[in-house]
PDB file of N, CA and C in Angstrom:
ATOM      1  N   UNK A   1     126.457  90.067 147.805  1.00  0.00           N
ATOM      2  CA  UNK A   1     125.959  89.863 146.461  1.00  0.00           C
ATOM      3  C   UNK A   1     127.152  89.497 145.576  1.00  0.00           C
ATOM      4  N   UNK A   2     126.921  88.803 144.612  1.00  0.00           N
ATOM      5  CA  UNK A   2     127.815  87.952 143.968  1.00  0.00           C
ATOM      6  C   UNK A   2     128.142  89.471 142.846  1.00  0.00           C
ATOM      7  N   UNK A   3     129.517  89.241 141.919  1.00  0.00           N
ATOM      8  CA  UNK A   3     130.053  90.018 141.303  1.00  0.00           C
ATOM      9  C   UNK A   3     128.873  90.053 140.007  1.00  0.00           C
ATOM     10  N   UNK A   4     128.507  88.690 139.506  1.00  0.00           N
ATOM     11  CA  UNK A   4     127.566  88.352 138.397  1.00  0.00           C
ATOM     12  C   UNK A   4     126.808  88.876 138.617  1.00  0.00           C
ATOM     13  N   UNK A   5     126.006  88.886 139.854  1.00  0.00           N
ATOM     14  CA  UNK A   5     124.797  89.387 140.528  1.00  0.00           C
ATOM     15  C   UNK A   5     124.489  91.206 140.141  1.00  0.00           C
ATOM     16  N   UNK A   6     125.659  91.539 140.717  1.00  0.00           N
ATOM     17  CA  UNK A   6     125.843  92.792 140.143  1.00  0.00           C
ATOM     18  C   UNK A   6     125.415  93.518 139.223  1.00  0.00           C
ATOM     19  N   UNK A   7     127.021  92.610 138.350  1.00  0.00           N
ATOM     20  CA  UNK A   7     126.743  93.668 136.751  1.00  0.00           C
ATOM     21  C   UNK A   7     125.234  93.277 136.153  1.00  0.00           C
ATOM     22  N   UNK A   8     124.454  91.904 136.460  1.00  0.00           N
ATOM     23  CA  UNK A   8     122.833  91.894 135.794  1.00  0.00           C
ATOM     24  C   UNK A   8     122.676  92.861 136.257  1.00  0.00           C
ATOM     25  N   UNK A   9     122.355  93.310 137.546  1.00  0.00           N
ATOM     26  CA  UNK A   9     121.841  94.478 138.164  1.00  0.00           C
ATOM     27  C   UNK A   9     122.236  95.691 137.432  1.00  0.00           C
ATOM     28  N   UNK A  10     123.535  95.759 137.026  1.00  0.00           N
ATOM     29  CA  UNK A  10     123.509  96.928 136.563  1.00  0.00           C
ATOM     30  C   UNK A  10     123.689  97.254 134.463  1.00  0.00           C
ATOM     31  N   UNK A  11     123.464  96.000 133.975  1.00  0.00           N
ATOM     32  CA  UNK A  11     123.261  96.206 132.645  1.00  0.00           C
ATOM     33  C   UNK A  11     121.789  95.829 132.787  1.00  0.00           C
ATOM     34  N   UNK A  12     120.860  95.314 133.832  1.00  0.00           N
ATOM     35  CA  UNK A  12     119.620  95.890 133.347  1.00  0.00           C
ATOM     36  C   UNK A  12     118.844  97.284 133.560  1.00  0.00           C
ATOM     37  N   UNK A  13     119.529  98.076 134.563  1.00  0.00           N
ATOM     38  CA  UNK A  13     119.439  99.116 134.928  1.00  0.00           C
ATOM     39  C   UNK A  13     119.593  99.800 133.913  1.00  0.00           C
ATOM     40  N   UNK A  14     121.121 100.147 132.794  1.00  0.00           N
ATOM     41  CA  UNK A  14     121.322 100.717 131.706  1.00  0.00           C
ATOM     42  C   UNK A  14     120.082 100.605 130.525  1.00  0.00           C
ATOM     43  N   UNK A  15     120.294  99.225 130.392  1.00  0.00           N
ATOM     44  CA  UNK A  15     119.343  98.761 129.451  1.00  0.00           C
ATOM     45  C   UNK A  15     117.874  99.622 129.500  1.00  0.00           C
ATOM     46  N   UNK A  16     117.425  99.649 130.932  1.00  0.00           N
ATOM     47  CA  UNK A  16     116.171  99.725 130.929  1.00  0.00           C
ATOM     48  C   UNK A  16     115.978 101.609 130.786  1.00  0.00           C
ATOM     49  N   UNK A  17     116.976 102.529 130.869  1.00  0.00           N
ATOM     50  CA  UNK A  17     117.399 104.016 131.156  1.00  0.00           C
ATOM     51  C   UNK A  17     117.667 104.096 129.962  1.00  0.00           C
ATOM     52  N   UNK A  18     118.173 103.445 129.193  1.00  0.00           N
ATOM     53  CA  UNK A  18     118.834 103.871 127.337  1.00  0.00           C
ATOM     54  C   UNK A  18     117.322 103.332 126.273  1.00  0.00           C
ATOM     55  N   UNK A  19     118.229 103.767 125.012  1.00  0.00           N
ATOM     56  CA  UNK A  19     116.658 103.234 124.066  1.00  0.00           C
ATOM     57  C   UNK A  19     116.443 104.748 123.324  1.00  0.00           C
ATOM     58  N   UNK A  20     115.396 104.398 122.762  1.00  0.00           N
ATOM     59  CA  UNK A  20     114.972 105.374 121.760  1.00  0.00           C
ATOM     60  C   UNK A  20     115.330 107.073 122.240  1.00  0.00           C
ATOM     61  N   UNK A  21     115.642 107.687 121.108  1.00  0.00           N
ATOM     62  CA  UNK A  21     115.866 109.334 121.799  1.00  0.00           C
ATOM     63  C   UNK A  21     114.445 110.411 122.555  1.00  0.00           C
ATOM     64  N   UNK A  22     114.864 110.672 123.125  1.00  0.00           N
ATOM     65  CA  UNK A  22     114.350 111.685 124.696  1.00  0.00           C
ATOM     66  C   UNK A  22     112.803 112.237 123.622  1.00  0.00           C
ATOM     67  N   UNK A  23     113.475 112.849 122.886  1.00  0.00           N
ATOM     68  CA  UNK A  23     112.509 113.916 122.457  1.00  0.00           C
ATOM     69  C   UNK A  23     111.768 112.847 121.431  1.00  0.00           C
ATOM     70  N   UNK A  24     112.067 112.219 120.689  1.00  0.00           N
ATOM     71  CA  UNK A  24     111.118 110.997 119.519  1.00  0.00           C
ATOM     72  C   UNK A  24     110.174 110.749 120.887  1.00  0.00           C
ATOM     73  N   UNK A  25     110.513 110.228 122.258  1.00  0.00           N
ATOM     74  CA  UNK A  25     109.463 109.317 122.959  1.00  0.00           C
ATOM     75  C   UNK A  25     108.558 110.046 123.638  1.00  0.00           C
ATOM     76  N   UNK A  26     109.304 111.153 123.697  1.00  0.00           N
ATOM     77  CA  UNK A  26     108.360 112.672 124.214  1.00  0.00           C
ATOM     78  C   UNK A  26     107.029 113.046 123.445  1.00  0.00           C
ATOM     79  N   UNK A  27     107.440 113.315 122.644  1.00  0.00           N
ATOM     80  CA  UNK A  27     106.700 113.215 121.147  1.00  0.00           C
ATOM     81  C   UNK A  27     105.671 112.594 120.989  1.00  0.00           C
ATOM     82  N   UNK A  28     106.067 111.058 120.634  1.00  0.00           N
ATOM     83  CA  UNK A  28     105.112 110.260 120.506  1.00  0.00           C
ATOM     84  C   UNK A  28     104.140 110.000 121.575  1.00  0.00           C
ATOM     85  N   UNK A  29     104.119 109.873 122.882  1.00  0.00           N
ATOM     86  CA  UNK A  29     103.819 109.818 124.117  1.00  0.00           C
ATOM     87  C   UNK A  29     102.683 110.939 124.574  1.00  0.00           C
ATOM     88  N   UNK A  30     102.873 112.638 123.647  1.00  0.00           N
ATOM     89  CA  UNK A  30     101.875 113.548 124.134  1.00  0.00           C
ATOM     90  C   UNK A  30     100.853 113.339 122.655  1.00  0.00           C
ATOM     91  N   UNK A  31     100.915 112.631 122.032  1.00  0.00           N
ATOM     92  CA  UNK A  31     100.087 112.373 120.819  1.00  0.00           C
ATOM     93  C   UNK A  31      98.676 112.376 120.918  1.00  0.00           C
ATOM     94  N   UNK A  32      98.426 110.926 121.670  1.00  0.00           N
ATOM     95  CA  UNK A  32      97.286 110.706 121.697  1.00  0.00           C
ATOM     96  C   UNK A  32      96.816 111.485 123.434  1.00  0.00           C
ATOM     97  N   UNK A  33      97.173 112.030 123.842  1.00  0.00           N
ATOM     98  CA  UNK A  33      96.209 112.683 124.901  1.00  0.00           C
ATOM     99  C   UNK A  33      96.267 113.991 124.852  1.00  0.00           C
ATOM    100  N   UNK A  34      94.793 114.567 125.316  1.00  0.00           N
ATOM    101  CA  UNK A  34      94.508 116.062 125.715  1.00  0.00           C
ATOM    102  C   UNK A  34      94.961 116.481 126.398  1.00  0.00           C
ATOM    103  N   UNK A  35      95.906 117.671 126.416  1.00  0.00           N
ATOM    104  CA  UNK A  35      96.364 117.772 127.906  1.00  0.00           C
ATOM    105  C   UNK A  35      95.968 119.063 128.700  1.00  0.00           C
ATOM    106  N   UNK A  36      94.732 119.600 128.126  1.00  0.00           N
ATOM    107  CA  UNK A  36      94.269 120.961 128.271  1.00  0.00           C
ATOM    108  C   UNK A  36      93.020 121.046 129.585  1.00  0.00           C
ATOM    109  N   UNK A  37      93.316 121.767 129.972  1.00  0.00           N
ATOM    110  CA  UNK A  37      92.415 121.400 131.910  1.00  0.00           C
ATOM    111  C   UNK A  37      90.959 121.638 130.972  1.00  0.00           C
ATOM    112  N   UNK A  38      89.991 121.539 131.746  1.00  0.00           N
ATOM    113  CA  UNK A  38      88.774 121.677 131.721  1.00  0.00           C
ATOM    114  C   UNK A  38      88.199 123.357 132.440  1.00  0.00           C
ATOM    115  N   UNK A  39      87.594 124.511 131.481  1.00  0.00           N
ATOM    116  CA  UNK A  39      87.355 125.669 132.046  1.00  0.00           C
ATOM    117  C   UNK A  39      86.457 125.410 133.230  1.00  0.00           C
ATOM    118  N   UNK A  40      87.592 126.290 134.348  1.00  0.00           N
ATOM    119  CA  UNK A  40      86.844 126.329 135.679  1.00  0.00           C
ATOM    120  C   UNK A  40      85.575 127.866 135.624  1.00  0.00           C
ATOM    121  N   UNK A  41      84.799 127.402 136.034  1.00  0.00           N
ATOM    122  CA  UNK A  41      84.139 128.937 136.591  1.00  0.00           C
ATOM    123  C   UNK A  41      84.218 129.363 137.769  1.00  0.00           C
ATOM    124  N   UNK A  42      84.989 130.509 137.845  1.00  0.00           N
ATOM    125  CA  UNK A  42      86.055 131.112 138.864  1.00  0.00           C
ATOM    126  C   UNK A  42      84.816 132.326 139.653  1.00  0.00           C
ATOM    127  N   UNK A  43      83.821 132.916 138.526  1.00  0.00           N
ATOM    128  CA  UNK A  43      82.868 133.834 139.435  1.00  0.00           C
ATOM    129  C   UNK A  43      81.654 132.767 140.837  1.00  0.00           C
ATOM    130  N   UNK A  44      81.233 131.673 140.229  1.00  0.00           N
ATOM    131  CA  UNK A  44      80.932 131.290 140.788  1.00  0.00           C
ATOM    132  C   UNK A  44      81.084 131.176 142.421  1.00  0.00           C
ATOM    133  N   UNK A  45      79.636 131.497 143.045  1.00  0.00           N
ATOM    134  CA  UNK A  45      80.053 131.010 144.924  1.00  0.00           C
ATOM    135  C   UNK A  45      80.213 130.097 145.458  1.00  0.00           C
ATOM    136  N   UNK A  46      80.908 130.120 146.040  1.00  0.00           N
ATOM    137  CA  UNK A  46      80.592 128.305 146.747  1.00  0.00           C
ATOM    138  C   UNK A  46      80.164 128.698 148.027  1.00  0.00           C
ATOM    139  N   UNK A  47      79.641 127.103 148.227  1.00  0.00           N
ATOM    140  CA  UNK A  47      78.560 126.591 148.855  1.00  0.00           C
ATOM    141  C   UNK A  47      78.752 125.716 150.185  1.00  0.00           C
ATOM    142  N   UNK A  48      79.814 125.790 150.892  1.00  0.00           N
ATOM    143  CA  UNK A  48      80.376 124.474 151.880  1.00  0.00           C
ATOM    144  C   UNK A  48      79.974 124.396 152.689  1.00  0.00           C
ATOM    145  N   UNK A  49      78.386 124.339 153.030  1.00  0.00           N
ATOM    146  CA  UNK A  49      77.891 124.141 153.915  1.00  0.00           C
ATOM    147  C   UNK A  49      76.982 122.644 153.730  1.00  0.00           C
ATOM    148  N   UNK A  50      77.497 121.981 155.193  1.00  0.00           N
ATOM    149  CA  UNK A  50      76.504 120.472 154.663  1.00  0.00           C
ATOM    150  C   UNK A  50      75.268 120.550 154.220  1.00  0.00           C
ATOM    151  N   UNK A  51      75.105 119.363 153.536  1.00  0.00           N
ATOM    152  CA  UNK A  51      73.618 119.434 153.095  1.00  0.00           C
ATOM    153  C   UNK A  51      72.473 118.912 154.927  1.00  0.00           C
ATOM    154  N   UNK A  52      71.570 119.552 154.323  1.00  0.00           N
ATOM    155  CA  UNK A  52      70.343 119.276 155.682  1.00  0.00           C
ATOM    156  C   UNK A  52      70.070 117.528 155.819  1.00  0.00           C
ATOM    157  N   UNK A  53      69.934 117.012 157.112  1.00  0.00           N
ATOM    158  CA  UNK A  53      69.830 115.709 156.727  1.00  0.00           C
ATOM    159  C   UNK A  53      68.306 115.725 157.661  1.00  0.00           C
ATOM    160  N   UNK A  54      68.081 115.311 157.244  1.00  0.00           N
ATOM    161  CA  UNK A  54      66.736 114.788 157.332  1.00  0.00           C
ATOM    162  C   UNK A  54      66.552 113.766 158.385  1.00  0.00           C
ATOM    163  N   UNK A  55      67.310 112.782 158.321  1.00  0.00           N
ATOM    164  CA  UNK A  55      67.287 110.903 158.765  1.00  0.00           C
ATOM    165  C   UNK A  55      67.611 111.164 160.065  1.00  0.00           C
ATOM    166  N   UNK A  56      68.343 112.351 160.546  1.00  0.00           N
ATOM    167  CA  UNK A  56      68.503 112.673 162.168  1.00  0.00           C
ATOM    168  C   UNK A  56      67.205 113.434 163.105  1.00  0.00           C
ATOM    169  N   UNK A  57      66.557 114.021 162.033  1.00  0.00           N
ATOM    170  CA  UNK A  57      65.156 114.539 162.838  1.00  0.00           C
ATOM    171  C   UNK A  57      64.645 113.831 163.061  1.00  0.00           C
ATOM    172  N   UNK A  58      64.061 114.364 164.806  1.00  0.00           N
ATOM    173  CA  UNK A  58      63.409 113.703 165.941  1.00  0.00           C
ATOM    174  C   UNK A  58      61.966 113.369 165.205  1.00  0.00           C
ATOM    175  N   UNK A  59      61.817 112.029 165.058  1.00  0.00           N
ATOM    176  CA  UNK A  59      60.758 111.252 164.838  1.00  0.00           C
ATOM    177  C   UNK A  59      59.907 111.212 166.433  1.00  0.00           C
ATOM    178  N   UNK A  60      58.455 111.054 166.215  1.00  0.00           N
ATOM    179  CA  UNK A  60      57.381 111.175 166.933  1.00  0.00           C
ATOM    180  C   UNK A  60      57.670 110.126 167.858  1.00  0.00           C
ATOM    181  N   UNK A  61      57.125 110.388 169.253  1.00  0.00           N
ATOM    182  CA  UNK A  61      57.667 109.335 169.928  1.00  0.00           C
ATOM    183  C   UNK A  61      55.907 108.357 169.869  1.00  0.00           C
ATOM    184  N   UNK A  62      56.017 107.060 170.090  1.00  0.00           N
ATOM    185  CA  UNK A  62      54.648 106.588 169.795  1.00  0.00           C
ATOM    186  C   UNK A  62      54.406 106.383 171.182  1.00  0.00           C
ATOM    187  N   UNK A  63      52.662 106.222 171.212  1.00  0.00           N
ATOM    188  CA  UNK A  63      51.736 106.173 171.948  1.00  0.00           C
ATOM    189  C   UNK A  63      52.304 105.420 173.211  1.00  0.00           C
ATOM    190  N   UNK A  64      51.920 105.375 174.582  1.00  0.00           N
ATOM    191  CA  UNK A  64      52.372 104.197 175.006  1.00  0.00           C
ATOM    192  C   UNK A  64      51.347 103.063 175.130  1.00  0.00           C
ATOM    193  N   UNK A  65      51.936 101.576 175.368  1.00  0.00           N
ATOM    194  CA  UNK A  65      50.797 100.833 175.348  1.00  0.00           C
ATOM    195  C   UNK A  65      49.970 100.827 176.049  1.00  0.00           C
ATOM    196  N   UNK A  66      48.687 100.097 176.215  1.00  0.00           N
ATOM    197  CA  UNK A  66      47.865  99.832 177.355  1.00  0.00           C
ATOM    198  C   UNK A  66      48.416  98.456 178.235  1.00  0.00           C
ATOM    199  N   UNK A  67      48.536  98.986 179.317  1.00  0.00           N
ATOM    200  CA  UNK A  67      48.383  98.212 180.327  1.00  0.00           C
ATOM    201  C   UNK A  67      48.161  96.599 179.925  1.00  0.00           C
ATOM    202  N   UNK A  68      48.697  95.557 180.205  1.00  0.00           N
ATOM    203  CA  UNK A  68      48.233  94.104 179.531  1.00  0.00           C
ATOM    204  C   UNK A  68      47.170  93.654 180.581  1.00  0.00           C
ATOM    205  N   UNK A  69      46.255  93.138 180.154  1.00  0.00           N
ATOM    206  CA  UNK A  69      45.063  92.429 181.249  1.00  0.00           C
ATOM    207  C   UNK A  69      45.734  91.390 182.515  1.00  0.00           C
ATOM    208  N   UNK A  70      46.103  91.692 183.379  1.00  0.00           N
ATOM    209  CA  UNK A  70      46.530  90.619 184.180  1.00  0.00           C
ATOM    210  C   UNK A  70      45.446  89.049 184.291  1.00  0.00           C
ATOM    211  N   UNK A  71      46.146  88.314 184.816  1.00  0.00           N
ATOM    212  CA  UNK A  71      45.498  87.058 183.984  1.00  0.00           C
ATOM    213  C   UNK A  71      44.939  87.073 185.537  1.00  0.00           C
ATOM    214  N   UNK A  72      43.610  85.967 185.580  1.00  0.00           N
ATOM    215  CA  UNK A  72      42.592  85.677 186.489  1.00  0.00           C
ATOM    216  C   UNK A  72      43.172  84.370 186.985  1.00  0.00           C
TER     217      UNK A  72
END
């Protein structure tokens, strides 16, 4: 890598790590969002058992046909 190559590499690195102070961007940044969990209900039981499926029960087996007329 070229010497030029470099220092871009490393004054955009600075560049992009420096800038406004820590705590102003901190700040501004928790403003607009909630950051408060959602109440769990902790007495509650749980339940981890699959649900029943239905679509795997043995369906009826059908009739069998009749015999086809053999031809004359």
């Amino acid at each position: 890598m070229s010497k030029s190559m470099l220092a871009a590499l490393l004054l955009l690195a600075v560049a992009a790590c420096g800038g406004r102070d820590r705590q102003e961007m901190a700040s501004a940044d928790s403003l607009s969002r909630d950051l408060q969990l959602a109440p769990v209900d902790t007495t509650a039981e749980l339940n981890d058992q699959p649900a029943a499926d239905t679509a795997l029960a043995e369906a009826p087996t059908p009739a069998p046909r009749p015999a086809a007329p053999r031809p004359t």
